[in-house]
C-alpha atoms as a PDB file:
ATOM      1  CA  UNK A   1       9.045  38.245 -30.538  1.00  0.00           C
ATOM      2  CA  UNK A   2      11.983  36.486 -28.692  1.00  0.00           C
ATOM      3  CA  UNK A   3      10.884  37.156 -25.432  1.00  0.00           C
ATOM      4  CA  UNK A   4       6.984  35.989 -26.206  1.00  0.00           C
ATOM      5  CA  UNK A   5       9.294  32.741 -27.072  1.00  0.00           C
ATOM      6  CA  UNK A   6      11.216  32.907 -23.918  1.00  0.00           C
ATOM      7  CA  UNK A   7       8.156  33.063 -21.333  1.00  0.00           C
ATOM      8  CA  UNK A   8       6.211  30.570 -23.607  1.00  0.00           C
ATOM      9  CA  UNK A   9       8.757  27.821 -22.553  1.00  0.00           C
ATOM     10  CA  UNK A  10       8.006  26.984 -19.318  1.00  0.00           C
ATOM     11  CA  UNK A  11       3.911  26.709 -20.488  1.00  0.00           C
ATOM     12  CA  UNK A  12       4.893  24.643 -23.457  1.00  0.00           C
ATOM     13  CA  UNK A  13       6.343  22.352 -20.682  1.00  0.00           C
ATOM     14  CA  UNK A  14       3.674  22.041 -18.577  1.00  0.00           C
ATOM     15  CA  UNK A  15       1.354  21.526 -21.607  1.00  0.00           C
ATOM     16  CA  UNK A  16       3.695  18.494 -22.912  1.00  0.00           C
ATOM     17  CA  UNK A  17       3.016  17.124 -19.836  1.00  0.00           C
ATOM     18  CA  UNK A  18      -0.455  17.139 -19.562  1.00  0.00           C
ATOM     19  CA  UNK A  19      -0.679  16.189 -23.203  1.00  0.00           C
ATOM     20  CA  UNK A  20       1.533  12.991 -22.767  1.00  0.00           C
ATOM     21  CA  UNK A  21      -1.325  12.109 -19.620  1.00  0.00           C
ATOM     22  CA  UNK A  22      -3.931  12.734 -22.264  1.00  0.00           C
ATOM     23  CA  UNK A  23      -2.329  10.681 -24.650  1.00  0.00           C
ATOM     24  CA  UNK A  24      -1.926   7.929 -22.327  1.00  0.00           C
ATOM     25  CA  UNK A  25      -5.682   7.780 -21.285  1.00  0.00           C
ATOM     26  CA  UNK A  26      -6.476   8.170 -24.897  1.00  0.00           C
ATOM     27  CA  UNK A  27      -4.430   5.094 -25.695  1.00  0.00           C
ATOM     28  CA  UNK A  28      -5.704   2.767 -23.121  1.00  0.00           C
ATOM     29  CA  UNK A  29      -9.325   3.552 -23.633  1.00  0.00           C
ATOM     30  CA  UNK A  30      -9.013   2.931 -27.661  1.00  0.00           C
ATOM     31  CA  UNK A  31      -6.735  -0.311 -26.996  1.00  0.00           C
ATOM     32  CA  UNK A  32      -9.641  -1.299 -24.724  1.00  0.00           C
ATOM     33  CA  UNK A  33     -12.131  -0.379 -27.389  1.00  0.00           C
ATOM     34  CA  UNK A  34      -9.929  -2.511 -29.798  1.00  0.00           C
ATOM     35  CA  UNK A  35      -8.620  -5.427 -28.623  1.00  0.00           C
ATOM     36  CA  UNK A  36     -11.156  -6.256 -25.015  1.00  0.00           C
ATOM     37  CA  UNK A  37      -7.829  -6.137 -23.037  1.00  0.00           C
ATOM     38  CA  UNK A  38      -7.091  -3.284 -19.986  1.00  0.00           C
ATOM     39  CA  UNK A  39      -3.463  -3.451 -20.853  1.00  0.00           C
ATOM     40  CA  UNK A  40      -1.507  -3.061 -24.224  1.00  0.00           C
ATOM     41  CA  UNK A  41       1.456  -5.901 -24.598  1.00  0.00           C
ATOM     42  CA  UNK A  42       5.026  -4.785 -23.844  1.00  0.00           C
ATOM     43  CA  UNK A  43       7.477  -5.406 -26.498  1.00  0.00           C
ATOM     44  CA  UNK A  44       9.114  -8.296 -24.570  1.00  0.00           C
ATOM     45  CA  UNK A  45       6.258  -9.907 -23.446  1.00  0.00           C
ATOM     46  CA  UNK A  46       6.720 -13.647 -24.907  1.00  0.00           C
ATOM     47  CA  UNK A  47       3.244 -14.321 -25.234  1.00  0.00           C
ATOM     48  CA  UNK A  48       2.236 -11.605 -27.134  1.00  0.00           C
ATOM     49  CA  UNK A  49       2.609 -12.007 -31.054  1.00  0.00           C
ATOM     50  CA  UNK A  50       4.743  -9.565 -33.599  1.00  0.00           C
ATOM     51  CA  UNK A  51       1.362  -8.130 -35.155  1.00  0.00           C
ATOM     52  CA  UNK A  52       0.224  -7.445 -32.000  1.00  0.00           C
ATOM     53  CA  UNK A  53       3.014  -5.361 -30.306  1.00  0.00           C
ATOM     54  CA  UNK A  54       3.805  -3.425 -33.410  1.00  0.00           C
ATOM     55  CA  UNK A  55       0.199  -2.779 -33.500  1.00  0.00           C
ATOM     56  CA  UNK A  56      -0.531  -1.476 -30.568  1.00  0.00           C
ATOM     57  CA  UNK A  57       3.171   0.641 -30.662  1.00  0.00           C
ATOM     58  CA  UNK A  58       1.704   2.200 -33.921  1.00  0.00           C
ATOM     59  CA  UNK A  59      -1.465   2.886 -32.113  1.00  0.00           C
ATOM     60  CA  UNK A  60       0.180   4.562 -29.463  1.00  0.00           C
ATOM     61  CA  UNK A  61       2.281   6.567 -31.434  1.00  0.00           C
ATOM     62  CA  UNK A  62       0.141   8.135 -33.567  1.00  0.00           C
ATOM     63  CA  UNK A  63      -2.465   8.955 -30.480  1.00  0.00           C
ATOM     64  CA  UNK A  64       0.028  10.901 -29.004  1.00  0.00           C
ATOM     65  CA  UNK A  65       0.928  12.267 -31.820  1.00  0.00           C
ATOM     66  CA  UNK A  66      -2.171  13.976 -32.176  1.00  0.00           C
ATOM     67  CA  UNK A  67      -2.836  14.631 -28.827  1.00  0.00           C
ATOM     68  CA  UNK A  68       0.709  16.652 -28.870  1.00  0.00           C
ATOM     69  CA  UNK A  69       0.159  18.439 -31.851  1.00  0.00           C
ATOM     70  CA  UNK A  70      -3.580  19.336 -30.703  1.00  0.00           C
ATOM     71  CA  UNK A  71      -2.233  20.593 -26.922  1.00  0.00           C
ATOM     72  CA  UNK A  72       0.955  22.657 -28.426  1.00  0.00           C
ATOM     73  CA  UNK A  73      -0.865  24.266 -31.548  1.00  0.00           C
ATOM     74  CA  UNK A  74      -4.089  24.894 -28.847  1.00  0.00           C
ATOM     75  CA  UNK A  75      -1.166  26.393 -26.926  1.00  0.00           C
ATOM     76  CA  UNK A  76       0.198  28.731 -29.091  1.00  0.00           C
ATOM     77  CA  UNK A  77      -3.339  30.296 -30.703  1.00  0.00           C
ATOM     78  CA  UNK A  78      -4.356  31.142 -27.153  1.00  0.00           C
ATOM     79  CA  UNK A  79      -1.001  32.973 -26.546  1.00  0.00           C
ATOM     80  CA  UNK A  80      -1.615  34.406 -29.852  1.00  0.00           C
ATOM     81  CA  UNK A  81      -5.135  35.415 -28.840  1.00  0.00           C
ATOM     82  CA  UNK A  82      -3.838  37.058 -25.460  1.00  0.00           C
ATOM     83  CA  UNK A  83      -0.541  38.707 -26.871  1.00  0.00           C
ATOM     84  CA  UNK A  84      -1.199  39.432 -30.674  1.00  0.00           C
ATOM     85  CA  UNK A  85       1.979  37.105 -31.144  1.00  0.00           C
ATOM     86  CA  UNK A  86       2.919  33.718 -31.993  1.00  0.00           C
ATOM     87  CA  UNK A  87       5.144  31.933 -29.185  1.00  0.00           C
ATOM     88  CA  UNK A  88       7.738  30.271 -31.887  1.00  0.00           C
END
């Protein structure tokens, strides 16, 4: 089981990756979607109100979240599927 672990690594990697790029699409298109605006504000942009930033920082979190947990458990059945074993 350790070395299904040990090889798994370097693909767990690359799919973090590609799910934090997923995860940042995903965000802009929904903060588009939410508030008619191509960018989210940055925490120490002046203009920008409390509600808002924390708002759109929960937003993001919890997209990526998802998007994470989706990639990495996606990651592990298909190992599972190929090698009869789970990577962790």
């Amino acid at each position: 089981m350790k070395g299904t672990k040990l090889w798994y690594r370097p693909i767990g990697l690359a799919l973090g990756a590609l799910a934090g790029a997923a995860a940042g699409f995903a965000f802009k298109q929904v903060w588009q979607l939410v508030s008619g605006e191509d960018d989210a504000p940055d925490a120490t942009d002046e203009e920008r109100g409390w509600g808002e930033v924390l708002a759109a920082a929960a937003l993001q979190g919890a997209i990526f979240a998802v998007v994470r947990a989706a990639v990495d458990r996606g990651g592990a059945a298909s190992v599972r599927r190929l090698t009869g074993r789970w990577p962790a």
